[in-house]
Protein backbone atom coordinates (compact mmCIF):
# COMPACT_ATOMS: atom_id res chain seq x y z
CA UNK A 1 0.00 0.00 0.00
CA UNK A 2 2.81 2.40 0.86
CA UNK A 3 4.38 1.82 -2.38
CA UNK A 4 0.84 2.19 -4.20
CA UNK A 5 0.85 5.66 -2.22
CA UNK A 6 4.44 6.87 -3.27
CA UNK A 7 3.64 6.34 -7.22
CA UNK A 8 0.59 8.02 -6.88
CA UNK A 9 1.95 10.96 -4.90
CA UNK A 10 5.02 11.37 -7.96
CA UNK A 11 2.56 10.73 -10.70
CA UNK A 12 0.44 13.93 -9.28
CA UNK A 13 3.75 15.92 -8.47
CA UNK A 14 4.90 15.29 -12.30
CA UNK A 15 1.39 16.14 -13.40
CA UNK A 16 1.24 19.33 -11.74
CA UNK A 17 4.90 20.42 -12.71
CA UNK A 18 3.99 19.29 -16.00
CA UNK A 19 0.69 21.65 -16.30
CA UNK A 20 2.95 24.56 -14.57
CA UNK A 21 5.41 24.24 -17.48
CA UNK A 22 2.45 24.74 -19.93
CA UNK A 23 0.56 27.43 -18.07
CA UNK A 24 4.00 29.50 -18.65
CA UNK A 25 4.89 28.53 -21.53
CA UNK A 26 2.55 27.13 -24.23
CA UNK A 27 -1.08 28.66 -22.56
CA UNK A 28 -3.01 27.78 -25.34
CA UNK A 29 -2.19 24.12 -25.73
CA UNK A 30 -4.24 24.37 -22.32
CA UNK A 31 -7.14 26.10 -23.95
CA UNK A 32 -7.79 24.55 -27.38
CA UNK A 33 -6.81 20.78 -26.59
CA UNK A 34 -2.91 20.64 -27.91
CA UNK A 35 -0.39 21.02 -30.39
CA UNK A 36 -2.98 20.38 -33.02
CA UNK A 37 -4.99 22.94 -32.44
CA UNK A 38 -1.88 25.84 -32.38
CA UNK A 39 -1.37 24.66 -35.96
CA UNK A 40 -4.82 25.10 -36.47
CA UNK A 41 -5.07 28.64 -35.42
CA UNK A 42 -1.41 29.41 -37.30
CA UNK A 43 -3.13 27.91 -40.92
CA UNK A 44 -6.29 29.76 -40.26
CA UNK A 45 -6.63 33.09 -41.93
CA UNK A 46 -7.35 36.11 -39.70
CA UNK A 47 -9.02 39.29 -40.31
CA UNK A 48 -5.73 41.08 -41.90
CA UNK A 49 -5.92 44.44 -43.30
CA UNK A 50 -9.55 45.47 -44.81
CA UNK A 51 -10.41 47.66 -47.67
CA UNK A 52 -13.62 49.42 -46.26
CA UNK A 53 -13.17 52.48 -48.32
CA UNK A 54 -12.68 55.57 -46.63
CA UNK A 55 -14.66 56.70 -43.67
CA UNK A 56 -18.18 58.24 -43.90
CA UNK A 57 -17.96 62.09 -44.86
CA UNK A 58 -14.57 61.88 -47.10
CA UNK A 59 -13.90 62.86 -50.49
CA UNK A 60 -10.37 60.94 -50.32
CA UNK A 61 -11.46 58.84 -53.63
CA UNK A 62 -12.59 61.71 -55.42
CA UNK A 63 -9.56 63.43 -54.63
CA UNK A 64 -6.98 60.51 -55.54
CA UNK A 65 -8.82 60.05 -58.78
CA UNK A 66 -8.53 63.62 -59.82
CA UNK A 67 -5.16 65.09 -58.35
CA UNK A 68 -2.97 63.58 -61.14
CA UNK A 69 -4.77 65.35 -63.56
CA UNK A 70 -4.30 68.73 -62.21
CA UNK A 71 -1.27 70.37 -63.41
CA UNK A 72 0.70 73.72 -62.27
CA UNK A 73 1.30 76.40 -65.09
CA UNK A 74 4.28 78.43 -64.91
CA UNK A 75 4.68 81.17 -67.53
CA UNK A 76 7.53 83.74 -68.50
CA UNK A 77 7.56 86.43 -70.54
CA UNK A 78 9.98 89.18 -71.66
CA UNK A 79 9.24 93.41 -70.02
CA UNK A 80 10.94 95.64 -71.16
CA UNK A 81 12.19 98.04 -67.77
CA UNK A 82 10.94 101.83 -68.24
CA UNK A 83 13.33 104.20 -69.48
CA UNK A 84 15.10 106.60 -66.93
CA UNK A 85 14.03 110.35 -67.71
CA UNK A 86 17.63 111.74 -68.02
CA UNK A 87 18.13 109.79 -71.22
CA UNK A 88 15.65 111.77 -72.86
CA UNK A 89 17.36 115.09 -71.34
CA UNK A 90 20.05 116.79 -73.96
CA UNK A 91 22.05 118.00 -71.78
CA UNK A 92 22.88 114.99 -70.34
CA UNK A 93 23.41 113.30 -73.22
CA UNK A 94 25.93 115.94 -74.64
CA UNK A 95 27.93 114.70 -71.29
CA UNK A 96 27.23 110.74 -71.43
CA UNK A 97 26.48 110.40 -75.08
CA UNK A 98 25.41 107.19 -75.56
CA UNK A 99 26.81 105.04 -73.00
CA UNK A 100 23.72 104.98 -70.91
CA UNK A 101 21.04 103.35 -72.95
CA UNK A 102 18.20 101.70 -71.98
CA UNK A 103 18.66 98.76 -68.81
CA UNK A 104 18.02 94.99 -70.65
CA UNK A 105 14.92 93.48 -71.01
CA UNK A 106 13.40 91.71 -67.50
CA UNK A 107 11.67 88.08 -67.25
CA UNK A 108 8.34 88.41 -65.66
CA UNK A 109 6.50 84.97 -64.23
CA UNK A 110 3.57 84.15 -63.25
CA UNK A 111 1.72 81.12 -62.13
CA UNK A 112 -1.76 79.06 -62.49
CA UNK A 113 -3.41 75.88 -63.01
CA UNK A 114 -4.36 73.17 -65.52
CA UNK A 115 -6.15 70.33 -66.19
CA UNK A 116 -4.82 67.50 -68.37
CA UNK A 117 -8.07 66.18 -70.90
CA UNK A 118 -6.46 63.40 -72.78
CA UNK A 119 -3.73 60.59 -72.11
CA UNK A 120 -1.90 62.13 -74.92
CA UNK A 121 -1.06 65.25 -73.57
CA UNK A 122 -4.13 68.45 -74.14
CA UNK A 123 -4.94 70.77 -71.28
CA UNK A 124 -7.14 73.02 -70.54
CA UNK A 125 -6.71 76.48 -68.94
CA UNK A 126 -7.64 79.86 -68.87
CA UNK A 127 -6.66 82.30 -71.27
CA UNK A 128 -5.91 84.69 -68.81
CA UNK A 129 -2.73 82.22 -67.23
CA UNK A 130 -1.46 82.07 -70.54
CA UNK A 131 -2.22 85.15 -72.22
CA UNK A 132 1.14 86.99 -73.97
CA UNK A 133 3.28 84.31 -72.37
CA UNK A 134 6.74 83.58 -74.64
CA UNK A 135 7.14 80.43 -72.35
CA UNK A 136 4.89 78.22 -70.57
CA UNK A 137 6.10 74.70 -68.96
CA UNK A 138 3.75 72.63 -66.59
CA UNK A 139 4.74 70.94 -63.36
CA UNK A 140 3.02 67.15 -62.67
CA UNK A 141 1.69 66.47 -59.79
CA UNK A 142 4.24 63.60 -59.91
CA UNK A 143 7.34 66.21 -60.24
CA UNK A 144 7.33 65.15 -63.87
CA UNK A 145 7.65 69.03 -65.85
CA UNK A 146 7.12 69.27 -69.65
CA UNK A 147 7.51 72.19 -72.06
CA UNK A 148 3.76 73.32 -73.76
CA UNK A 149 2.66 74.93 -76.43
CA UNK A 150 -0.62 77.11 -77.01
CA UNK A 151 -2.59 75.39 -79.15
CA UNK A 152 -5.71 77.89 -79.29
CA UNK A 153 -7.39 80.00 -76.86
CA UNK A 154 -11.18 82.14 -76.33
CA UNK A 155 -10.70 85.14 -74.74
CA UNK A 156 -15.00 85.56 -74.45
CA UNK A 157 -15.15 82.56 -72.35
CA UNK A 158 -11.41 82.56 -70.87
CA UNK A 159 -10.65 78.97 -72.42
CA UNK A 160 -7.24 77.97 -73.52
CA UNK A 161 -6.02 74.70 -74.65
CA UNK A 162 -2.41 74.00 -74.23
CA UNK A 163 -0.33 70.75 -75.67
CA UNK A 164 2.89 69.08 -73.48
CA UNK A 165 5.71 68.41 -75.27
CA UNK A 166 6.87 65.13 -74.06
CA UNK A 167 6.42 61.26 -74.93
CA UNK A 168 4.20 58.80 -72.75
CA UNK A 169 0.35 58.32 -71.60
CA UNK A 170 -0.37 61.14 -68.85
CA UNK A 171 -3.08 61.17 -66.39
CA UNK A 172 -6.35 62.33 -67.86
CA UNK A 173 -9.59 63.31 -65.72
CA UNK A 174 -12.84 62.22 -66.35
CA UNK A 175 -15.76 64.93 -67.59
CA UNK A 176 -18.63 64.70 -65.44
CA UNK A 177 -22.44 64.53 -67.44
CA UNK A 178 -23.35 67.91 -68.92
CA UNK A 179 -26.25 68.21 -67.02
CA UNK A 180 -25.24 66.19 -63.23
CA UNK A 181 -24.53 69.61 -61.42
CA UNK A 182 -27.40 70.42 -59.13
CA UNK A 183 -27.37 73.45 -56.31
CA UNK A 184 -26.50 71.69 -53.64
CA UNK A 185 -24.28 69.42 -54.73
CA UNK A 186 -20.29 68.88 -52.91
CA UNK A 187 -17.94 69.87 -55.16
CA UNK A 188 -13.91 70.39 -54.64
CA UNK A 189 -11.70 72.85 -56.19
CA UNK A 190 -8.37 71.38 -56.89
CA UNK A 191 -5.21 73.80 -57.83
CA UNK A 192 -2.35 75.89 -56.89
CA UNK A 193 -3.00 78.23 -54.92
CA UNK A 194 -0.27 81.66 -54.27
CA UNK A 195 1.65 78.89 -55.28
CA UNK A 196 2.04 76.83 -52.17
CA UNK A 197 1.36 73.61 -54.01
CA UNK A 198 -1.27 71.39 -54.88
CA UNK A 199 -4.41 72.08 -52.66
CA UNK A 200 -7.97 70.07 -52.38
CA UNK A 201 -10.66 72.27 -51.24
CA UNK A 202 -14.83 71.41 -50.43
CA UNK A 203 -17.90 73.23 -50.40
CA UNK A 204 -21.06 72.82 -52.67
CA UNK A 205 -22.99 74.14 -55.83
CA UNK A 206 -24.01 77.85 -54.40
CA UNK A 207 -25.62 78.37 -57.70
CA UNK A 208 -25.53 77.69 -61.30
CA UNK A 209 -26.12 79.82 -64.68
CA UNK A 210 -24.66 83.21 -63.07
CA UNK A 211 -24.31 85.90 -65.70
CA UNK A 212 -24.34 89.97 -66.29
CA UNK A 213 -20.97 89.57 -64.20
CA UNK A 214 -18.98 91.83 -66.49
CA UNK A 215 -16.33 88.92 -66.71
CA UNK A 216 -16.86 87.64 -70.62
CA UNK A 217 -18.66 87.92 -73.34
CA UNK A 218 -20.40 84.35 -72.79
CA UNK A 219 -21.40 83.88 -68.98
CA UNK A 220 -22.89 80.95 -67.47
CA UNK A 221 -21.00 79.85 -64.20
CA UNK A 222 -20.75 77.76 -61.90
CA UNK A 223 -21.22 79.68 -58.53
CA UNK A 224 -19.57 77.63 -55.53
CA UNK A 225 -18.11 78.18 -51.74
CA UNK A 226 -15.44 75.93 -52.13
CA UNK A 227 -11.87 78.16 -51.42
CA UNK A 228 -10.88 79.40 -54.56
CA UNK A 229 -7.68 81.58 -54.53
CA UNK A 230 -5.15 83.28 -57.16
CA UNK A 231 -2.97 80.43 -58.75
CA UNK A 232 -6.40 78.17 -58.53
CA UNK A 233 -7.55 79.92 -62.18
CA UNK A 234 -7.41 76.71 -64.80
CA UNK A 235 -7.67 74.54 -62.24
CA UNK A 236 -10.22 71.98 -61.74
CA UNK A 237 -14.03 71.49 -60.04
CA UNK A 238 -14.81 67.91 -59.60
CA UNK A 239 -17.94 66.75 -58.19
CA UNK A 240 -18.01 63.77 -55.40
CA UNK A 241 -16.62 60.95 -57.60
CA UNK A 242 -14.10 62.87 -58.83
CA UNK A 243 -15.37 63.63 -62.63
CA UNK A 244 -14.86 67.49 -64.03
CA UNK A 245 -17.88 69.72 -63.63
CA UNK A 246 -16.08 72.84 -64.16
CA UNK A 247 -12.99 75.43 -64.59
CA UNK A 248 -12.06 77.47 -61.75
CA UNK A 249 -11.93 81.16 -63.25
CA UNK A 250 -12.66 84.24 -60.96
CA UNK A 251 -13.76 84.89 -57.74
CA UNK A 252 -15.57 87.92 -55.39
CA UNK A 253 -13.13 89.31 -53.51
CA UNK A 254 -12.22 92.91 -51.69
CA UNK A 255 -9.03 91.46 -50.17
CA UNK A 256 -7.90 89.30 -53.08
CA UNK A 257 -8.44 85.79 -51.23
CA UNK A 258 -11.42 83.85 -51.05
CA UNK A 259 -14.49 85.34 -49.28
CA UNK A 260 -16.84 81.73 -50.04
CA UNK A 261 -17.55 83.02 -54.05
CA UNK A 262 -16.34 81.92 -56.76
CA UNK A 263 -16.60 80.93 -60.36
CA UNK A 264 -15.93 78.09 -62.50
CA UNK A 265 -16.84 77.88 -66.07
CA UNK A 266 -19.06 74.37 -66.53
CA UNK A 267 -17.87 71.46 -68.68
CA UNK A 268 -20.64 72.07 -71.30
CA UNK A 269 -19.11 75.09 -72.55
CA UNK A 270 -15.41 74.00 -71.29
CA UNK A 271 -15.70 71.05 -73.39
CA UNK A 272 -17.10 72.84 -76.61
CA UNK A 273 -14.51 75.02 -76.66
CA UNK A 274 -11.92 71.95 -76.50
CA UNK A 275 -13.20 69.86 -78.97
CA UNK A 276 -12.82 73.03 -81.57
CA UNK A 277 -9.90 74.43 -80.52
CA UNK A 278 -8.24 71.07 -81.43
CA UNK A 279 -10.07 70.31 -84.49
CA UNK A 280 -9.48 73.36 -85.79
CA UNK A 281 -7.12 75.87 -83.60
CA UNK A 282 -9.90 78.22 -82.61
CA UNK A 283 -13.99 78.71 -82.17
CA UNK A 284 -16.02 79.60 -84.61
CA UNK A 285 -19.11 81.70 -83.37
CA UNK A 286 -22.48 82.73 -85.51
CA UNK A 287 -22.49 86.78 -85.77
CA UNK A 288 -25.63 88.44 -87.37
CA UNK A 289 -24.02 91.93 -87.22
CA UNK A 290 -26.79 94.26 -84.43
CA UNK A 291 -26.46 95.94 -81.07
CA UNK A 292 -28.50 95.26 -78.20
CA UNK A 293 -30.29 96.36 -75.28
CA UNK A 294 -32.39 94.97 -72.79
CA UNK A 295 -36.61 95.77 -73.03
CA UNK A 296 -37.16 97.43 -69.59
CA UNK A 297 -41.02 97.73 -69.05
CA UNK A 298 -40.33 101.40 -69.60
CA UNK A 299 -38.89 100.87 -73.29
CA UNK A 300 -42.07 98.09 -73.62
CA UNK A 301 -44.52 100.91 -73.06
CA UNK A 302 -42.97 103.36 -74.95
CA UNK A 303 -42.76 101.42 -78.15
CA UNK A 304 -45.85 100.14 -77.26
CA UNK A 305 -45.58 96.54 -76.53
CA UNK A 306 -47.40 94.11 -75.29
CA UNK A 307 -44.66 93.25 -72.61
CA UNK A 308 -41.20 93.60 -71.90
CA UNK A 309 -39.10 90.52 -72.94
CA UNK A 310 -36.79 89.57 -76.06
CA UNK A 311 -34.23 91.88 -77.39
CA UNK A 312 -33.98 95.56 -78.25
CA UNK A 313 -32.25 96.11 -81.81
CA UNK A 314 -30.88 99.59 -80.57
CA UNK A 315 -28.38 99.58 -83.85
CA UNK A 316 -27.98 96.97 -87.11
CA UNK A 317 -23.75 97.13 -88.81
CA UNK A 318 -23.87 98.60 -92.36
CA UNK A 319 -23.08 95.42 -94.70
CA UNK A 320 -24.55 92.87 -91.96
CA UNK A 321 -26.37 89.69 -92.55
CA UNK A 322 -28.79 91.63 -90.50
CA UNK A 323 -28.61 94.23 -92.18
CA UNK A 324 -28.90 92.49 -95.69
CA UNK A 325 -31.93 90.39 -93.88
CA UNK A 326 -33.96 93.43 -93.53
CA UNK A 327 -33.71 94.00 -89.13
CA UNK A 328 -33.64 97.38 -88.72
CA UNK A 329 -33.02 99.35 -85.50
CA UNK A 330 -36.15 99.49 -83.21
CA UNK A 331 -37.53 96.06 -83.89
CA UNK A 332 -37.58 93.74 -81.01
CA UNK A 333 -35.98 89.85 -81.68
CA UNK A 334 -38.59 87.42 -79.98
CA UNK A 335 -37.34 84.24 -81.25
CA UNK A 336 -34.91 82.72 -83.29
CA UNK A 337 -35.44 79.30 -85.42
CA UNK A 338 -37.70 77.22 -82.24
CA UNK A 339 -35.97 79.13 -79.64
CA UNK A 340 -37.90 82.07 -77.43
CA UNK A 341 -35.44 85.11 -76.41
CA UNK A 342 -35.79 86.43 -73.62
CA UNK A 343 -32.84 88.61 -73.08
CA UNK A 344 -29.88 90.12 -74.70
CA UNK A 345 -27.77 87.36 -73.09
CA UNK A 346 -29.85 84.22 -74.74
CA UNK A 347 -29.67 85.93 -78.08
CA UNK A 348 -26.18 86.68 -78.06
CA UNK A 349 -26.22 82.68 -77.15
CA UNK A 350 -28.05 81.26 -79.35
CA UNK A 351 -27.00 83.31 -82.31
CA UNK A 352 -23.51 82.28 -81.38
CA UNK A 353 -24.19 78.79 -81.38
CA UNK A 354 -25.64 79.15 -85.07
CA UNK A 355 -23.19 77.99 -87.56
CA UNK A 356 -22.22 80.42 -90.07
CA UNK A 357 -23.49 80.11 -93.29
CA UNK A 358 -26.60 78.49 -92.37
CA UNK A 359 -29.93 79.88 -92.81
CA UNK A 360 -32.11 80.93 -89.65
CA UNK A 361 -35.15 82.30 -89.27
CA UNK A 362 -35.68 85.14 -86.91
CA UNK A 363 -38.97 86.85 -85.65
CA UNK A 364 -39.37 90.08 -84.75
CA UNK A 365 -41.74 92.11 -83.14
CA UNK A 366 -42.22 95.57 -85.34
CA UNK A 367 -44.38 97.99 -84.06
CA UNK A 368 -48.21 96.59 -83.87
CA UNK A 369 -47.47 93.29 -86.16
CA UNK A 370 -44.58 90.41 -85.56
CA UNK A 371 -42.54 89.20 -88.70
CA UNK A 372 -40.40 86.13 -89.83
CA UNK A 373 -36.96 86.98 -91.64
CA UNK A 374 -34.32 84.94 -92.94
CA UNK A 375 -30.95 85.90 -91.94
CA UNK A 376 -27.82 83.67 -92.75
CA UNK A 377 -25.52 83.68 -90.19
CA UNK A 378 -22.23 85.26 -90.35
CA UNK A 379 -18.85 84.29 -88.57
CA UNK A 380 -18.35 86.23 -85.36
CA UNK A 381 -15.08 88.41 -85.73
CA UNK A 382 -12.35 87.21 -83.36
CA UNK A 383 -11.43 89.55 -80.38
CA UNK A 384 -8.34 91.51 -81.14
CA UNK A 385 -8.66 91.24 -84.90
């Protein structure tokens, strides 16, 4: 019996050291019923990293999708420095003669934004970043810089198309549907701002179709919140997924930063202007040769109309397809071909979207009786020219 005892007492004392030893140093052989079930768990795959997209409330995607596209403009151009007074002065050029002449010409820079619109190179900016530039060269987003040419450029909407000079597929951004933009909508403005680098900022649609603001000829912006600050001109409006809605262009400001109003010109026109400027180096415009003013209810009565809509012929060019249509000054333009005008600004519209040569018929309103003429449309003379 005593021996009985003593195995019994070291079988317990080696079955407690034995559980010790795995308590410390192999716990979960304990827990899960042994070796086989630690090469269980080491085989089995875990949760690892997820891809749940970004967190509720970010534009991240949007942003990453569009960035690349978005380009910095840098442009150079020769000034000549003013000449000093006393070279002009006889006396003191009896003394000097000639030795003094005028200082060398200076380099003057400035700075803006771009969108890339094609793999193979085509951006599009305004005309103002661009305008009398000698040089331009655009920065990446990447670091990558290339050398551009102008390609074409609208100085009534502020469009400009530019080409890179270099070799490879480049990042291109998406255009957004024509008509997606609604009031309301997020939106991010993505540019360069004073230069400090690429910048992403949000706010919505404020409004859209804002005219009469004395900024082109053509006017039908994009109205938004979102920060837009010199060096952001050219750059780009995306809505939430990232796809172009507009070009950044101007914005309302005393102090020359943002005050929460700005401009952008939508992709309709954005992308009109693109697809002629590289089909054919510049826009073509229908012209029918009048000037126009707005029927107030005080210029209804007095010419004794019925109400005070459509636009005032107040003057028709001598030689004009108006002119040769038979519009005279004083009639009133209700409607051209199906569409009703109700305003100088949707005449000069629609007459511009006319293509010259073709035949339109326009009604006017002259004095008690209304009457269909047949003008054919003429090519809009180019600013400048």
């Amino acid at each position: 019996m005593r021996r009985l005892w003593l195995i019994f007492a070291q079988a317990v004392t080696v079955s407690v050291a034995v559980l010790f030893v795995l308590n410390t140093l192999k716990p979960e052989w304990l827990r899960g019923g042994g070796p086989a079930s630690v090469v269980a768990i080491l085989e089995a795959p875990g949760p690892g990293p997820t891809d749940a997209g970004p967190p509720p409330g970010s534009y991240s995607e949007a942003a990453r999708r569009s960035m690349p596209a978005v380009v910095h403009i840098f442009t150079s151009k020769d000034v000549k420095s003013s000449r000093h007074p006393l070279l002009d002065d006889p006396v003191f050029r009896h003394f000097f003669g000639d030795r003094l002449e005028d200082a060398p010409r200076q380099r003057s820079s400035g700075l803006g934004s771009g969108v890339i619109v094609s793999p193979d190179g085509y951006v599009l900016t305004n005309n103002h970043v661009i305008e009398a530039a000698d040089e331009i060269e655009v920065a990446l987003n990447d670091g990558r810089k290339f050398p551009a040419k102008l390609v074409g450029r609208d100085p009534e909407t502020d469009l400009a198309v530019l080409k890179l000079q270099g070799n490879g597929q480049l990042p291109a951004i998406t255009f957004a549907s024509r008509d997606a933009l609604q009031v309301g909508d997020v939106v991010l403005a993505i540019g360069n701002p004073f230069g400090v680098g690429q910048t992403v900022t949000m706010g919505i649609v404020s409004a859209l179709g804002r005219s009469h603001l004395g900024i082109n000829t053509f006017e039908n912006y994009i109205q938004t919140d979102a920060a837009i600050n010199p060096g952001n001109s050219g750059g780009a409006l995306v809505d939430s997924g990232g796809n172009l809605v507009g070009i950044n262009t101007a914005i309302y400001s005393r102090s020359g930063g943002s005050l929460g109003i700005g401009f952008a010109i939508p992709v309709s026109i954005a992308r009109n202007v693109l697809e002629q400027i590289v089909a054919t180096g510049e826009v073509t415009r229908g012209w029918v040769g009048v000037e126009i003013q707005e029927v107030t209810p005080e210029l209804a009565e007095s010419f004794g109309l019925p109400e005070a809509g459509g636009a005032l012929i107040a003057g028709v060019l001598r030689d004009s397809p108006a002119e040769r249509a038979g519009i005279r000054p004083g009639d009133v333009l209700i409607r051209v071909e199906d569409k009703v005008v109700r305003d100088p600004k949707s005449m000069l519209e629609t007459v511009a979207e006319l293509r010259p040569g073709h035949n339109a018929v326009f009604r006017v309103r002259r004095a008690a009786s209304e009457l269909d003429l047949t003008v054919e449309i003429g090519r809009r003379p180019t600013p400048g020219r």
